[in-house]
Protein backbone atom coordinates (compact mmCIF):
# COMPACT_ATOMS: atom_id res chain seq x y z
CA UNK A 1 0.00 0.00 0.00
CA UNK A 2 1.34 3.43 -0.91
CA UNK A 3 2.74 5.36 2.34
CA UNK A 4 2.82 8.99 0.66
CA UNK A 5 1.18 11.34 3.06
CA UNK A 6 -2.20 12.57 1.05
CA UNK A 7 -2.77 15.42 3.76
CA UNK A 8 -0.75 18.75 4.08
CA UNK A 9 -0.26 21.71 6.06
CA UNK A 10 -3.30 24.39 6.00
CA UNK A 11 -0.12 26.87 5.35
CA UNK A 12 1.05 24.46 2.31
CA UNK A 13 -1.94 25.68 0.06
CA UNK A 14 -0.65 24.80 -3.30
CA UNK A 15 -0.82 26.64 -7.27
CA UNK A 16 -4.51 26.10 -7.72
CA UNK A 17 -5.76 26.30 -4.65
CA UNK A 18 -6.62 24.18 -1.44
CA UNK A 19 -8.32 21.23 -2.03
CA UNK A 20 -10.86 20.18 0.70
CA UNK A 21 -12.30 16.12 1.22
CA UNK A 22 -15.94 16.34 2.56
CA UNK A 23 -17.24 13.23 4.48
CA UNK A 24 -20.78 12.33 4.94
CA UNK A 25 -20.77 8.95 6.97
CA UNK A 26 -24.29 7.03 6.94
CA UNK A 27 -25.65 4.15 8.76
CA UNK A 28 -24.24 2.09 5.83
CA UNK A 29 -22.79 4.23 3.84
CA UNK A 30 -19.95 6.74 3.30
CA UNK A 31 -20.15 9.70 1.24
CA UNK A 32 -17.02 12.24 -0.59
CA UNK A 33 -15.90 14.59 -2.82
CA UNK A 34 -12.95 16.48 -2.93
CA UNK A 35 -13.17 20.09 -3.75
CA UNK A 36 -11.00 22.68 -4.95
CA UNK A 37 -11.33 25.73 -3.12
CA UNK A 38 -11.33 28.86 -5.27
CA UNK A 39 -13.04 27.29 -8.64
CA UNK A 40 -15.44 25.30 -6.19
CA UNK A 41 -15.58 22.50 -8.35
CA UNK A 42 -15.40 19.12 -7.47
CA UNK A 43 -12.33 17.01 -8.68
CA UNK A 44 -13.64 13.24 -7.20
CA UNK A 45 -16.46 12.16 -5.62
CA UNK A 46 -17.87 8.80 -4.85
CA UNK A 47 -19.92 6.42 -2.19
CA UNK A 48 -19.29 3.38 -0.36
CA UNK A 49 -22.44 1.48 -0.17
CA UNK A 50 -24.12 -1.40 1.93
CA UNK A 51 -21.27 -1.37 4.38
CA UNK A 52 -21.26 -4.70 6.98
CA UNK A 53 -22.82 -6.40 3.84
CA UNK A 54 -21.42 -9.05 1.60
CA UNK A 55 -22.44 -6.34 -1.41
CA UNK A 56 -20.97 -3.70 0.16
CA UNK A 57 -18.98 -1.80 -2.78
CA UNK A 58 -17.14 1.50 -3.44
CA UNK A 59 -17.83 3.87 -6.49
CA UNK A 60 -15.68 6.96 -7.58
CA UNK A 61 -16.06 9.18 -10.68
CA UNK A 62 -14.47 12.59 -11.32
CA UNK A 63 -15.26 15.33 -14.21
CA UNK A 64 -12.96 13.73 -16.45
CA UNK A 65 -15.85 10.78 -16.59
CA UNK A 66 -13.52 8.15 -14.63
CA UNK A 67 -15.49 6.32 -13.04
CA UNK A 68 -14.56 3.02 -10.52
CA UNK A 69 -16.65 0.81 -8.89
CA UNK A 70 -15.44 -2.03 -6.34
CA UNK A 71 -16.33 -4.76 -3.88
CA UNK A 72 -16.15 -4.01 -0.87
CA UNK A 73 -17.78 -7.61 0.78
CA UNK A 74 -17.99 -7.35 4.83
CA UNK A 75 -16.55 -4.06 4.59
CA UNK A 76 -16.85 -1.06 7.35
CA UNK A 77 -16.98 2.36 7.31
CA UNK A 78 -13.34 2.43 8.44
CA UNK A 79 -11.97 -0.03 5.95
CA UNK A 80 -13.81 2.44 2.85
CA UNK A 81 -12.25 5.17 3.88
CA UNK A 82 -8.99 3.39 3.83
CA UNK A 83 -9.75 2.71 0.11
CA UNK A 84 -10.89 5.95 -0.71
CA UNK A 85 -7.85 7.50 0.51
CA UNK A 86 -5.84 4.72 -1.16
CA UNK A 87 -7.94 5.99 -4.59
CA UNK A 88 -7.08 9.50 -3.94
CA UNK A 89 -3.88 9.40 -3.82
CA UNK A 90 -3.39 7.69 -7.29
CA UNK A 91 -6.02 10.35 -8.67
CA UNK A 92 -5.49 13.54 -7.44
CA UNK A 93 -2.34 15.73 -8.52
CA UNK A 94 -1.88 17.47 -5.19
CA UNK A 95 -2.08 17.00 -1.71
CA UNK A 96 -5.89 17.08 0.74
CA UNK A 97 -5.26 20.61 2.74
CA UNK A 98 -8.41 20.05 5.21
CA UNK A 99 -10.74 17.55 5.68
CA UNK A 100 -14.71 18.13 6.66
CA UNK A 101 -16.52 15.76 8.65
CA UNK A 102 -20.17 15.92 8.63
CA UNK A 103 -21.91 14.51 12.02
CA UNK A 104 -25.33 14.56 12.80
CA UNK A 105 -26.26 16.43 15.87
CA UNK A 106 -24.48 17.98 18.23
CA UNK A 107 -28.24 18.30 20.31
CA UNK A 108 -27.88 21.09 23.09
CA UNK A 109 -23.95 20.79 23.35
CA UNK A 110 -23.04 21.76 19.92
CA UNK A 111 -25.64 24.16 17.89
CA UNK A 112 -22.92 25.22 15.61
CA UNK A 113 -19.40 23.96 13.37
CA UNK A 114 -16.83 22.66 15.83
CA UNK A 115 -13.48 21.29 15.61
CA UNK A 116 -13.17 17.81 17.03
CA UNK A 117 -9.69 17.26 18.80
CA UNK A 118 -8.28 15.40 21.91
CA UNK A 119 -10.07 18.43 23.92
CA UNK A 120 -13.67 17.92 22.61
CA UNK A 121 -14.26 14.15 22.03
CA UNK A 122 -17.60 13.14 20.12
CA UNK A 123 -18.89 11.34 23.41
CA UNK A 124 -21.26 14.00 24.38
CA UNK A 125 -22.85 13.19 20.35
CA UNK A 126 -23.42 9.22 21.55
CA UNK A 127 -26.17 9.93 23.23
CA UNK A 128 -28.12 11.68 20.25
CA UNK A 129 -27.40 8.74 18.17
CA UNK A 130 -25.15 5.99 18.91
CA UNK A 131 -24.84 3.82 16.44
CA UNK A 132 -24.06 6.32 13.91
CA UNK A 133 -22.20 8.60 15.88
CA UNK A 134 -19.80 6.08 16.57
CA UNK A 135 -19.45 5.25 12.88
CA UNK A 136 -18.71 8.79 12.02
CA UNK A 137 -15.92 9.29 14.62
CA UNK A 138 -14.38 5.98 13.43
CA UNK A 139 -14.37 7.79 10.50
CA UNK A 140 -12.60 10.72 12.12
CA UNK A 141 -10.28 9.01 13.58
CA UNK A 142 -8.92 6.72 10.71
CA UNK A 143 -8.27 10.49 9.38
């Protein structure tokens, strides 16, 4: 498996702009796209579908009309990401500068965008809804 870091520094924006990965993680599922910055177009975006099935499966397609579809059998939300990243990095001519996690509901302890680091842990989310909230900060923290 390639080893080359696909994240940089916020400072190391490169020629044409930051590019941003958004993540949308479902019950079963796990939504992207990457996004350049200042033309706001998206360079690849894709789904991993029916994850903890046996037809679980990845697909990616960018503006060029690539397109890639997998199997993913058994896989989790942890083990797509792994691939998408894996995909990235062979597809994409620069380097992730930030990375965008989408989580459900913060309920009365978050009512706006937060950062989630070692000081504010997703715990206080489990209660709102566990099953998926612990998918999503798997999620986070394969990042």
């Amino acid at each position: 498996m390639d080893q080359r870091p696909i994240f940089s520094k916020i400072s190391d924006m490169t020629a044409s702009g930051p590019q941003i990965l958004v993540i949308n993680s479902g019950s079963s599922s796990l939504k992207f796209s990457v996004l350049e910055v200042h033309s706001e177009s998206v360079l690849v975006s894709g789904i991993a579908e029916r994850l903890g099935t046996t037809e679980a499966f990845l697909r990616l397609s960018d503006p060029e009309a690539k397109k890639t579809e997998e199997p993913l059998p058994g896989a989790d939300h942890r083990v797509a990401l792994r691939r998408v990243i894996d995909h990235l990095r062979t597809r994409l001519r620069n380097e992730i500068d930030a990375v965008v996690h989408r989580i459900v509901h913060g309920g009365e302890y978050f009512r706006g965008a937060v950062i989630i680091d070692d000081a504010r842990q997703t715990a206080t989310l489990v209660l709102r809804k566990p099953n998926r909230t612990l998918r999503e900060q798997d999620a986070g923290q394969t990042l």
